[in-house]
PDB file of N, CA and C in Angstrom:
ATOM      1  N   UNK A   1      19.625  14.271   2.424  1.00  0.00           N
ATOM      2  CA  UNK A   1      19.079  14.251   1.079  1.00  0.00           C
ATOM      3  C   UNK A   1      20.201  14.452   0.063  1.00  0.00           C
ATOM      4  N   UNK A   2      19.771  13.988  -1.079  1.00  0.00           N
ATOM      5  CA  UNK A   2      21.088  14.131  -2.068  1.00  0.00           C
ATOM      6  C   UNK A   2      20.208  14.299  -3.411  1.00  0.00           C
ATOM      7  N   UNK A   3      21.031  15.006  -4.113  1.00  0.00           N
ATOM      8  CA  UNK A   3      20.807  15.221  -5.763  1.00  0.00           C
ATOM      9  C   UNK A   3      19.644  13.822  -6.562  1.00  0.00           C
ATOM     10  N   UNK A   4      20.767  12.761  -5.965  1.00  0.00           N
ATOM     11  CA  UNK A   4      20.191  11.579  -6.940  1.00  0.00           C
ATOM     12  C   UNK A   4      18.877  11.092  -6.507  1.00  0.00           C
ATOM     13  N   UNK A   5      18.687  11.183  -4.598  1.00  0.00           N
ATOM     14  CA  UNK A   5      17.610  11.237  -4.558  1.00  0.00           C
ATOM     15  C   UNK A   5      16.410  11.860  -4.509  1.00  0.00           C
ATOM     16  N   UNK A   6      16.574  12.964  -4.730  1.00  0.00           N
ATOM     17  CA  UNK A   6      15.732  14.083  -5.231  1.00  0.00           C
ATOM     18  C   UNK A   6      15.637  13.847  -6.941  1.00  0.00           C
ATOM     19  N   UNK A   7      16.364  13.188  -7.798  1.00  0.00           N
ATOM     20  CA  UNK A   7      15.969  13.030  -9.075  1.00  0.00           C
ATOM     21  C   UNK A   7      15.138  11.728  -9.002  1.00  0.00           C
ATOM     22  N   UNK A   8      15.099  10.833  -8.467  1.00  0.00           N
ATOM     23  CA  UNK A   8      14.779   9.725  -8.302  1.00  0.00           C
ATOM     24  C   UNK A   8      12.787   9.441  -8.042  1.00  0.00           C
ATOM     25  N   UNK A   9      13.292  10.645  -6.687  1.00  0.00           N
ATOM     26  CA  UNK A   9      11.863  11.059  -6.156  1.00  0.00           C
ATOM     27  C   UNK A   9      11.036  11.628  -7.390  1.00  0.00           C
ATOM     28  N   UNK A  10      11.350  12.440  -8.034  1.00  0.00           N
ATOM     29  CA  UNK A  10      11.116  13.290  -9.401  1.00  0.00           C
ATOM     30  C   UNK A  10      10.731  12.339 -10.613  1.00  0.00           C
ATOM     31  N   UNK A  11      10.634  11.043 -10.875  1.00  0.00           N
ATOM     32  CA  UNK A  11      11.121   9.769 -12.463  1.00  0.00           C
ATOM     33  C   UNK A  11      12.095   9.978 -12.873  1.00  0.00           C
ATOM     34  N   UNK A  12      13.536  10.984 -12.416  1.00  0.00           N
ATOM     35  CA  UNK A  12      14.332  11.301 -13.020  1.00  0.00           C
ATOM     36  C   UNK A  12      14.941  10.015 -13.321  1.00  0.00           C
ATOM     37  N   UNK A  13      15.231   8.771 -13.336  1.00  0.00           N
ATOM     38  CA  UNK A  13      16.114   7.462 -12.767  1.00  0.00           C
ATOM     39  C   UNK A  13      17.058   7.618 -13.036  1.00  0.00           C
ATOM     40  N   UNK A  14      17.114   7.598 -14.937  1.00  0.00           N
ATOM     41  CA  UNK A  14      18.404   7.524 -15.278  1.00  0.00           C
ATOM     42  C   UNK A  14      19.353   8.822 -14.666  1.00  0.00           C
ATOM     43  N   UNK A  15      18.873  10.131 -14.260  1.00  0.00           N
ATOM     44  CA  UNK A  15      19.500  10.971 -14.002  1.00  0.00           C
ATOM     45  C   UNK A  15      19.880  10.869 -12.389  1.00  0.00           C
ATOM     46  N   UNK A  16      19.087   9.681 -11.613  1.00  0.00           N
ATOM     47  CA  UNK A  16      19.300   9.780 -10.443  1.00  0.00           C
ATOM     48  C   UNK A  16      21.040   8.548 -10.821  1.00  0.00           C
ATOM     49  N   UNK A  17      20.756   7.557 -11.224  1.00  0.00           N
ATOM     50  CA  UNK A  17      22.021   6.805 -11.771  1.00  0.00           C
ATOM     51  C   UNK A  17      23.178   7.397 -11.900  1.00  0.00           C
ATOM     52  N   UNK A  18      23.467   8.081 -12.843  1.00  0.00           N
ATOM     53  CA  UNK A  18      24.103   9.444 -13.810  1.00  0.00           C
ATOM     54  C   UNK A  18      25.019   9.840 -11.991  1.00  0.00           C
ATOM     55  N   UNK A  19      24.511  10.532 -11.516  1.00  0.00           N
ATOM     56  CA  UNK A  19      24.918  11.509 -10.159  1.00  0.00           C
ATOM     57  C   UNK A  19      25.171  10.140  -9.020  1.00  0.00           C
ATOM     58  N   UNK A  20      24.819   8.854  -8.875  1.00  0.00           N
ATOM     59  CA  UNK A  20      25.536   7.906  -8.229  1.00  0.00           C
ATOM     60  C   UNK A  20      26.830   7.704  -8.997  1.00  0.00           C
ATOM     61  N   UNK A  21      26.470   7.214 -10.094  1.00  0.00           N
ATOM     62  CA  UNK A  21      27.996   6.998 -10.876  1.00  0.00           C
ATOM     63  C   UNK A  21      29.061   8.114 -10.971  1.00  0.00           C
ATOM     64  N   UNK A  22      28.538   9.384 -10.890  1.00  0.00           N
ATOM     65  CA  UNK A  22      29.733  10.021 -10.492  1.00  0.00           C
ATOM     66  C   UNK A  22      30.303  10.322  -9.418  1.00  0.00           C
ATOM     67  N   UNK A  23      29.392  10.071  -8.177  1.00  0.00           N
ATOM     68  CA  UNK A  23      30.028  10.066  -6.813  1.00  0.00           C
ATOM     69  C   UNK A  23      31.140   8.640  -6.581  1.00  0.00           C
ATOM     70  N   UNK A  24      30.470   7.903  -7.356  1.00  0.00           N
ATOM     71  CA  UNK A  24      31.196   6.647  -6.773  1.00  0.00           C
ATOM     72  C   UNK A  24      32.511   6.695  -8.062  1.00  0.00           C
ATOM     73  N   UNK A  25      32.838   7.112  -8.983  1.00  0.00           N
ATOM     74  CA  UNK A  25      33.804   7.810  -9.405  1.00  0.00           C
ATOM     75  C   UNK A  25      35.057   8.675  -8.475  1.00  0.00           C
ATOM     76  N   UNK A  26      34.240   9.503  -7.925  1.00  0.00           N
ATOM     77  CA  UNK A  26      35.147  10.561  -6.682  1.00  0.00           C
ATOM     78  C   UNK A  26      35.139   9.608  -5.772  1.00  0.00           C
ATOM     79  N   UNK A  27      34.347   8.791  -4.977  1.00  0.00           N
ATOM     80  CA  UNK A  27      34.777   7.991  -3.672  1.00  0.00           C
ATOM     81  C   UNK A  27      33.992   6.865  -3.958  1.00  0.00           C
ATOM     82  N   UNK A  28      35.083   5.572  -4.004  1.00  0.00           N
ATOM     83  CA  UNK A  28      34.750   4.409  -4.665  1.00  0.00           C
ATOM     84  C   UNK A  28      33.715   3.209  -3.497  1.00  0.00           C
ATOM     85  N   UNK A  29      34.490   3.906  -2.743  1.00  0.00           N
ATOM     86  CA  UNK A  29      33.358   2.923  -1.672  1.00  0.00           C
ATOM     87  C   UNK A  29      32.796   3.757  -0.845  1.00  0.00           C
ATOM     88  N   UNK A  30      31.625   4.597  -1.397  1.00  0.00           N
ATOM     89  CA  UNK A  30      30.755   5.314  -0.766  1.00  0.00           C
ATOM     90  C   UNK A  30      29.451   4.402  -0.818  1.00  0.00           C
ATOM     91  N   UNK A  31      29.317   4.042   0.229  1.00  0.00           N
ATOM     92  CA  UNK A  31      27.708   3.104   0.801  1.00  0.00           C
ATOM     93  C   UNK A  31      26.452   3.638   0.372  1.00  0.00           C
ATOM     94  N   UNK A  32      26.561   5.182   0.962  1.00  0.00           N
ATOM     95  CA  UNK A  32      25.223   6.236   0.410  1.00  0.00           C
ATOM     96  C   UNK A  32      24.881   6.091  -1.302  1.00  0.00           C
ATOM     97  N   UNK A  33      25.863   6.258  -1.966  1.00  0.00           N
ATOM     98  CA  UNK A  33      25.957   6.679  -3.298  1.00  0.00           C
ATOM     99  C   UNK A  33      25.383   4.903  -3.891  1.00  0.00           C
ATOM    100  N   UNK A  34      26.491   4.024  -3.776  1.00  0.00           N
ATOM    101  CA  UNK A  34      25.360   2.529  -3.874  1.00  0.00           C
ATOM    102  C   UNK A  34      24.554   2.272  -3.440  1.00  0.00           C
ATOM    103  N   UNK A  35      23.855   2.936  -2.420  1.00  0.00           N
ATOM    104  CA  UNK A  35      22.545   2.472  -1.416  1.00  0.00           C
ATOM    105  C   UNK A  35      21.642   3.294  -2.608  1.00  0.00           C
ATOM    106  N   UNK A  36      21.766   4.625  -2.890  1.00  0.00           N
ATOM    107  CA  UNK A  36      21.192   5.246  -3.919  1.00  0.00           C
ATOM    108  C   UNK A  36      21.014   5.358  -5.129  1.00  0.00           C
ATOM    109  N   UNK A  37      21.931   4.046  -5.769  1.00  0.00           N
ATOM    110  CA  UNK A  37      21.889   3.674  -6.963  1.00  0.00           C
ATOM    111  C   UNK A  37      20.939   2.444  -6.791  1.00  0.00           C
ATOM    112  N   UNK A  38      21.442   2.183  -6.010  1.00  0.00           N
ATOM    113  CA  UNK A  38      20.418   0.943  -5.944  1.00  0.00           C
ATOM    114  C   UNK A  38      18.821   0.671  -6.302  1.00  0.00           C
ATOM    115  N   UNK A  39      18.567   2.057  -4.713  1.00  0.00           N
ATOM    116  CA  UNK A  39      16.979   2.444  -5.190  1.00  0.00           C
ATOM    117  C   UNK A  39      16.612   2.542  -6.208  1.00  0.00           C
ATOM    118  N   UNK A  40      17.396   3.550  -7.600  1.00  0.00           N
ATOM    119  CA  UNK A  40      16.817   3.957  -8.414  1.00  0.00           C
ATOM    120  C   UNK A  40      16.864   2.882  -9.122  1.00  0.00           C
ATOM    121  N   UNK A  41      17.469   1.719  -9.374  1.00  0.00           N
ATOM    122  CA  UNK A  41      17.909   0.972  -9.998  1.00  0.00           C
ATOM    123  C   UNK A  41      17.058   0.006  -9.813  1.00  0.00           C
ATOM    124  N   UNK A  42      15.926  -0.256  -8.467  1.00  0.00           N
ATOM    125  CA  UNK A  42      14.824  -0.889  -8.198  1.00  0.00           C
ATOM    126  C   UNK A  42      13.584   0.077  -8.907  1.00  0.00           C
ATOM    127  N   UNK A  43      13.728   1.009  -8.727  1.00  0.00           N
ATOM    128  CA  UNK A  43      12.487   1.739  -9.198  1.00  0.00           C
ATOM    129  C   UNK A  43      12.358   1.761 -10.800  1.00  0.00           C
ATOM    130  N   UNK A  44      13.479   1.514 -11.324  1.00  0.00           N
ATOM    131  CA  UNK A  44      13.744   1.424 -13.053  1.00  0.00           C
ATOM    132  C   UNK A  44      12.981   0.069 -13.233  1.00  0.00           C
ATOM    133  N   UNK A  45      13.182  -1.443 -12.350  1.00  0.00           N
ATOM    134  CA  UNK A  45      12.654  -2.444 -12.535  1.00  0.00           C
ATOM    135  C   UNK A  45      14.053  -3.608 -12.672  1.00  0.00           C
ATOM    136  N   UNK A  46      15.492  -3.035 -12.307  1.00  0.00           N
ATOM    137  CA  UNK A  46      15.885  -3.901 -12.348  1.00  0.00           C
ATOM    138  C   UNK A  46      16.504  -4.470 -11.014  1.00  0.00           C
ATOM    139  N   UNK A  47      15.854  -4.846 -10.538  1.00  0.00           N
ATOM    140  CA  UNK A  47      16.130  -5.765  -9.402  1.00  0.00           C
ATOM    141  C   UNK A  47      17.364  -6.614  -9.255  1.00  0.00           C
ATOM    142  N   UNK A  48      17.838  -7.230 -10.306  1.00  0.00           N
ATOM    143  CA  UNK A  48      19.452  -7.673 -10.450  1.00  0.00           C
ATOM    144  C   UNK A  48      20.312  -6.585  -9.671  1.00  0.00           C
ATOM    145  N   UNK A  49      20.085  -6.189 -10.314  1.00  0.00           N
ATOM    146  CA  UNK A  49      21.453  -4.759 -10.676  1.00  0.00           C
ATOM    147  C   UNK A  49      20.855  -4.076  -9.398  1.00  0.00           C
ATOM    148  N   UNK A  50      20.226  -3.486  -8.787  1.00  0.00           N
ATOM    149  CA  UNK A  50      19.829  -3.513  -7.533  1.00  0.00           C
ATOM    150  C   UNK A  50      20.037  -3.996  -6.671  1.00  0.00           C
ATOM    151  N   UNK A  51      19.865  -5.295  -6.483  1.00  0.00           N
ATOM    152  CA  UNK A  51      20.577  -6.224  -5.608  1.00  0.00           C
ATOM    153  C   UNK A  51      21.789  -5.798  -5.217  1.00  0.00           C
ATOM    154  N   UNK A  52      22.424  -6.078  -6.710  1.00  0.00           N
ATOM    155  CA  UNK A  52      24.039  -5.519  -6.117  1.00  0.00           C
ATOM    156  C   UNK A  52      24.608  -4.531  -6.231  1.00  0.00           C
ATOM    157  N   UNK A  53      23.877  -3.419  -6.034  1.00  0.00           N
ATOM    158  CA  UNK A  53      24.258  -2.225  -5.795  1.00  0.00           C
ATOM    159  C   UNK A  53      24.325  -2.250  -4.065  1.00  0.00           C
ATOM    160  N   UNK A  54      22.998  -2.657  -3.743  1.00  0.00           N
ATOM    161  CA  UNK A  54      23.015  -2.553  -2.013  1.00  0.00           C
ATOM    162  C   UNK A  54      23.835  -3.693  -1.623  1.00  0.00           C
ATOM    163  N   UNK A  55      23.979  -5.047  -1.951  1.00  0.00           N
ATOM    164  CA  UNK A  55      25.250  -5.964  -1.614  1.00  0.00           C
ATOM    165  C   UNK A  55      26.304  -5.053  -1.207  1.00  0.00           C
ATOM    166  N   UNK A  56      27.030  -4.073  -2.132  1.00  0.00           N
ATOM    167  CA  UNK A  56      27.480  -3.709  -1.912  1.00  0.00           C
ATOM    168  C   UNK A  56      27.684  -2.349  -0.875  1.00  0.00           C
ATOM    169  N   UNK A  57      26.855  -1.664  -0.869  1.00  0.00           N
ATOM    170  CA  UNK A  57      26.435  -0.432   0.009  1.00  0.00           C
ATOM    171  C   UNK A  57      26.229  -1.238   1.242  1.00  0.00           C
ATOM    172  N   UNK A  58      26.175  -2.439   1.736  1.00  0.00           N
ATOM    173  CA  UNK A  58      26.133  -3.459   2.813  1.00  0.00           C
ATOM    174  C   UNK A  58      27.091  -3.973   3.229  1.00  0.00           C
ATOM    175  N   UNK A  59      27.802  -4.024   2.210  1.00  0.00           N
ATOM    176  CA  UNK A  59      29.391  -4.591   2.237  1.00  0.00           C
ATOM    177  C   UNK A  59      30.219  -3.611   2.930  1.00  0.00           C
ATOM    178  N   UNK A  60      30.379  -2.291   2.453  1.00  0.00           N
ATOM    179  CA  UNK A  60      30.580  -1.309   3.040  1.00  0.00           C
ATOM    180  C   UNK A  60      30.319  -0.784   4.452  1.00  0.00           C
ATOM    181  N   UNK A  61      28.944  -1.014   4.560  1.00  0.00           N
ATOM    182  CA  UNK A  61      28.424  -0.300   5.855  1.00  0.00           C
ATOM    183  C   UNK A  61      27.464  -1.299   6.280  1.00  0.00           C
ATOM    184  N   UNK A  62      27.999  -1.997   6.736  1.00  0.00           N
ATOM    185  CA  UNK A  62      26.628  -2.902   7.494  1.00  0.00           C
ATOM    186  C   UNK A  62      25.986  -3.041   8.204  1.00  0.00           C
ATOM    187  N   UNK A  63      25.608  -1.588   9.046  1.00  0.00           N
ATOM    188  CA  UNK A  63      24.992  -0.978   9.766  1.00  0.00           C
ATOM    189  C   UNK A  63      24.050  -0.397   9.227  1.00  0.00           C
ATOM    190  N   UNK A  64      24.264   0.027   7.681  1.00  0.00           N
ATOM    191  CA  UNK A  64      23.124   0.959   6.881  1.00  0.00           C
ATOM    192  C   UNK A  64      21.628   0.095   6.714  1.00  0.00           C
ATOM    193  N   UNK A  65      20.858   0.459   7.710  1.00  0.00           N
ATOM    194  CA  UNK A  65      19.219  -0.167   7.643  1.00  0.00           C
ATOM    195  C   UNK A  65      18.929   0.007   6.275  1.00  0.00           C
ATOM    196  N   UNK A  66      18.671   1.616   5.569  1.00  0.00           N
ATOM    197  CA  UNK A  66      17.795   1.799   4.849  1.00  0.00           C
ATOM    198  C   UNK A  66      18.446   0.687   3.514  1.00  0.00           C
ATOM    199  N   UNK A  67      19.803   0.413   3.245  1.00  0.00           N
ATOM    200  CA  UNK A  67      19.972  -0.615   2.110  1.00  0.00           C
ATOM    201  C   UNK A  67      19.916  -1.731   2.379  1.00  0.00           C
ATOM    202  N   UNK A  68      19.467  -2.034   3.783  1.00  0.00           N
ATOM    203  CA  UNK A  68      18.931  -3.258   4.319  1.00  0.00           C
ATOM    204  C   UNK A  68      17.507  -3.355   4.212  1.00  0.00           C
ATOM    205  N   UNK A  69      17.278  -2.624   4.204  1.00  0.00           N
ATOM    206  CA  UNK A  69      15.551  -2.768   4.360  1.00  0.00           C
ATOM    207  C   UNK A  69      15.410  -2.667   2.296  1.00  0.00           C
ATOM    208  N   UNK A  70      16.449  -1.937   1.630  1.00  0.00           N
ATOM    209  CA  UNK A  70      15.796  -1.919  -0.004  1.00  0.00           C
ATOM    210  C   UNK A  70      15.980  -3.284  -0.158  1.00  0.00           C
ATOM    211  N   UNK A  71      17.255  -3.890  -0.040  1.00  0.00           N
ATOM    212  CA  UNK A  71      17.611  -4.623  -0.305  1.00  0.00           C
ATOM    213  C   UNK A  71      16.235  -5.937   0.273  1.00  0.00           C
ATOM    214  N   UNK A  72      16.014  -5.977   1.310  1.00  0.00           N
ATOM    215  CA  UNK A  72      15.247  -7.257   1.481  1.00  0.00           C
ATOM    216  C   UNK A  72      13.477  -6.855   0.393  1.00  0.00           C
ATOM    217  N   UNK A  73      13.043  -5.526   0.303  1.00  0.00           N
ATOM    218  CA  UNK A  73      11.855  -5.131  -0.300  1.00  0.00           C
ATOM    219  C   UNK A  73      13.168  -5.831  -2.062  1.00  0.00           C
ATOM    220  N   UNK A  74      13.514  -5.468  -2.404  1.00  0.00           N
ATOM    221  CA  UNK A  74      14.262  -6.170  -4.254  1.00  0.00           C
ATOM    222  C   UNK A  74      14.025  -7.901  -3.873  1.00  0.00           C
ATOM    223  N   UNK A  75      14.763  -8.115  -2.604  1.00  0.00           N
ATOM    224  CA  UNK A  75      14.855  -9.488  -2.891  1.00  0.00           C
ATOM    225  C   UNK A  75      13.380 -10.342  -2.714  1.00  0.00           C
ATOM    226  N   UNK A  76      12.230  -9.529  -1.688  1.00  0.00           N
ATOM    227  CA  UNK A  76      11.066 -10.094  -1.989  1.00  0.00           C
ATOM    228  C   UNK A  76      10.826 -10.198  -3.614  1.00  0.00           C
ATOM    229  N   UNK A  77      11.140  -9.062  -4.009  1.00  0.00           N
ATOM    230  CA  UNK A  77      10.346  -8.770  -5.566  1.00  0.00           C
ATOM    231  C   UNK A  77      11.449  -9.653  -6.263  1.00  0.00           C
ATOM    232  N   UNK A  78      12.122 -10.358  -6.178  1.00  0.00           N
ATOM    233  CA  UNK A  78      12.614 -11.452  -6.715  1.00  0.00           C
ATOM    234  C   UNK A  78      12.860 -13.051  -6.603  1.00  0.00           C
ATOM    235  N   UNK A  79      11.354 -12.962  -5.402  1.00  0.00           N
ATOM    236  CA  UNK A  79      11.174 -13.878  -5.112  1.00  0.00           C
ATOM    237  C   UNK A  79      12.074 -14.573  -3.683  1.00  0.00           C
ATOM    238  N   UNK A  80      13.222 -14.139  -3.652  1.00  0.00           N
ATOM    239  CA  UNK A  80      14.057 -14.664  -2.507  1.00  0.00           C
ATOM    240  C   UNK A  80      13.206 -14.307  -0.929  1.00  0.00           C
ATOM    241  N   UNK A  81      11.698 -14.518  -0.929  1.00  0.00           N
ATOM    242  CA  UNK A  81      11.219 -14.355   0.744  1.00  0.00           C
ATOM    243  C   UNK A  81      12.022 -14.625   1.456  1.00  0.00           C
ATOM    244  N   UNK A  82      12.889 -15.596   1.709  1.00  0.00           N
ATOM    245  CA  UNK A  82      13.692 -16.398   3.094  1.00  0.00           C
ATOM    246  C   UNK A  82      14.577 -14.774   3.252  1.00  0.00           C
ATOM    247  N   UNK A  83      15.483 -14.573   2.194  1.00  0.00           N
ATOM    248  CA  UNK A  83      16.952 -13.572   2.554  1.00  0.00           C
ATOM    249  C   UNK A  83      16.687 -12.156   2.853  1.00  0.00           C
ATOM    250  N   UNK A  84      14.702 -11.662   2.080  1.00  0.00           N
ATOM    251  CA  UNK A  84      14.430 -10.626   2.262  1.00  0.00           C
ATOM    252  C   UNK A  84      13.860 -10.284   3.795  1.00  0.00           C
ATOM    253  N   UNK A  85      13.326 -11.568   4.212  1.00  0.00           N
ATOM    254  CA  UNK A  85      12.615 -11.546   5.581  1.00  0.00           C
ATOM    255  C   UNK A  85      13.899 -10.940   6.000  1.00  0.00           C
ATOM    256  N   UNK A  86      14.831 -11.865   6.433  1.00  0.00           N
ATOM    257  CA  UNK A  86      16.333 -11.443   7.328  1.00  0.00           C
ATOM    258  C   UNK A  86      16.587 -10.078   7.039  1.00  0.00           C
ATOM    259  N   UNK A  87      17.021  -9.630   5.632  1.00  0.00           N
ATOM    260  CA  UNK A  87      17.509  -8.148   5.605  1.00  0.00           C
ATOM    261  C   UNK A  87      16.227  -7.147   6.170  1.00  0.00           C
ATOM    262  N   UNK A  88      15.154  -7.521   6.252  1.00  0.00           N
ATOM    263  CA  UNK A  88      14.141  -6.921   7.213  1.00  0.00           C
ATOM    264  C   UNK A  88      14.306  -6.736   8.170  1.00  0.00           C
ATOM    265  N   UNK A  89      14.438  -7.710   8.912  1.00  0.00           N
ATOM    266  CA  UNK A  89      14.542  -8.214  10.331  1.00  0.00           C
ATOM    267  C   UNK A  89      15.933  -6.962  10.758  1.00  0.00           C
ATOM    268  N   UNK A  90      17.180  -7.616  10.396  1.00  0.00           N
ATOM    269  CA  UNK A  90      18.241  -6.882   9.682  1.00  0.00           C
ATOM    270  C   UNK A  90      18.454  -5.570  10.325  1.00  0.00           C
ATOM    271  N   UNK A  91      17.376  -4.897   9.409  1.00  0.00           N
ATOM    272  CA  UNK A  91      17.218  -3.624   9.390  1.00  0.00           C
ATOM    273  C   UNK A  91      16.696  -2.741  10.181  1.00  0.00           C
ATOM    274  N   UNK A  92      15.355  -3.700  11.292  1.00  0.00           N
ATOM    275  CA  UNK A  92      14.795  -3.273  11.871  1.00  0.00           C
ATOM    276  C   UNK A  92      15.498  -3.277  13.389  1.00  0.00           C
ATOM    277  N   UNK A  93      16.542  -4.357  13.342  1.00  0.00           N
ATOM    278  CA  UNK A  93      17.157  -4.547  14.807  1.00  0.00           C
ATOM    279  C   UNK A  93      18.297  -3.180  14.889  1.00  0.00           C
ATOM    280  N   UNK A  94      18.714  -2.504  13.757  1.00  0.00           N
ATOM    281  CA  UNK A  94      19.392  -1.630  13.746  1.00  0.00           C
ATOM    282  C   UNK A  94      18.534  -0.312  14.119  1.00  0.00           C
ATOM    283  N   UNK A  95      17.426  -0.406  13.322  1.00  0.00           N
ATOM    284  CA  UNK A  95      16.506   0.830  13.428  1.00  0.00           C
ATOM    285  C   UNK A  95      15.186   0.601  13.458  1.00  0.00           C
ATOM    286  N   UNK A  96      14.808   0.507  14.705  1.00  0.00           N
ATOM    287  CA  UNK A  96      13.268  -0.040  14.717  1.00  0.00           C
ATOM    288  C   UNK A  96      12.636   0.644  14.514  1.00  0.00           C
ATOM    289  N   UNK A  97      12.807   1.861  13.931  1.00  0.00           N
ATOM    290  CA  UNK A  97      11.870   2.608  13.328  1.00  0.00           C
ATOM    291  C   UNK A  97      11.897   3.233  11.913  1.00  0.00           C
ATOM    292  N   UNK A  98      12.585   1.778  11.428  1.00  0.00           N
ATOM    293  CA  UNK A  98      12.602   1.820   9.725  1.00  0.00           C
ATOM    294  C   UNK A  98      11.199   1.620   9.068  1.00  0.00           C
ATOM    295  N   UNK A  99      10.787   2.354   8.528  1.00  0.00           N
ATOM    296  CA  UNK A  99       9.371   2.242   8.424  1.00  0.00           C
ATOM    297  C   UNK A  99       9.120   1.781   6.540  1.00  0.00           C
ATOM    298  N   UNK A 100      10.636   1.910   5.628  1.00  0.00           N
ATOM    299  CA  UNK A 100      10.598   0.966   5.049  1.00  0.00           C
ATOM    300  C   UNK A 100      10.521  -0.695   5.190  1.00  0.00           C
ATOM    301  N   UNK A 101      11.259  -0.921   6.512  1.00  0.00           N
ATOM    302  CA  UNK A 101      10.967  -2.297   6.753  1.00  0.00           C
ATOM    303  C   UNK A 101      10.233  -2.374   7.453  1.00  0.00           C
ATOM    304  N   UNK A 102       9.081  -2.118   8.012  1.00  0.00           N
ATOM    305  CA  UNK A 102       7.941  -2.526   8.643  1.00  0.00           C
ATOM    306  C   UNK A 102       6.738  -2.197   7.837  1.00  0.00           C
ATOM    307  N   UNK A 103       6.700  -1.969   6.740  1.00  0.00           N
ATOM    308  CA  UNK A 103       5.679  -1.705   5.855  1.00  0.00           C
ATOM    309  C   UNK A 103       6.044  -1.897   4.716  1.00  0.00           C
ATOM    310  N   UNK A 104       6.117  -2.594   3.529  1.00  0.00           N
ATOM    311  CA  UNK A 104       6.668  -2.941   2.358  1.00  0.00           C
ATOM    312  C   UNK A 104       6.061  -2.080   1.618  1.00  0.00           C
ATOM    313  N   UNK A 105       6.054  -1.197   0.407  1.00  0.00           N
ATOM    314  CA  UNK A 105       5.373  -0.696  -0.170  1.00  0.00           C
ATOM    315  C   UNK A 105       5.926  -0.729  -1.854  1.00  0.00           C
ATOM    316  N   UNK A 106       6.558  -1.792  -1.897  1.00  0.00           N
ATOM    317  CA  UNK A 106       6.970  -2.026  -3.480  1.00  0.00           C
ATOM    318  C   UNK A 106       6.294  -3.574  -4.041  1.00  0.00           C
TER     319      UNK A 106
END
């Protein structure tokens, strides 16, 4: 658990943002910290900027399910079905018991 996502969980967004941007300040390619900007950054409504927050938190760690699994739930909600199915799929061959990707709930 982390700060940002405990503000996040809370409506904090912008404050969950705020505490990604300063981790990724101290360590520039931290996966967690973009995987967690990301979320909040889906939950604000912007799905762009979301996207490539986890692009990148993927880029990094491409083993990380859970920004595999946000990432394909943003890219449904932007219409991309084909790339979100895969980062599903993705996500689930890493962790079949991602229960963000086996249940969509955005």
């Amino acid at each position: 658990a982390t700060r940002a996502g405990a503000r996040r969980v809370l409506g904090d967004i912008k404050g969950a943002v705020e505490d990604c941007d300063t981790a990724l300040r101290l360590r520039p390619r931290y996966a967690l910290a973009f995987g967690n900007r990301g979320a909040a950054k889906h939950a604000f409504g912007d799905y762009e900027a979301a996207e490539l927050d986890l692009n990148e938190a993927i880029q990094i760690d491409p083993q990380y399910a859970t920004a595999l699994a946000n990432r394909g739930v943003v890219r449904r909600m932007r219409g991309k079905h084909d790339q979100a199915l895969r980062d599903l799929d993705r996500a689930l061959a890493i962790d079949a018991t991602n229960s963000r990707a086996l249940a969509i709930d955005a």
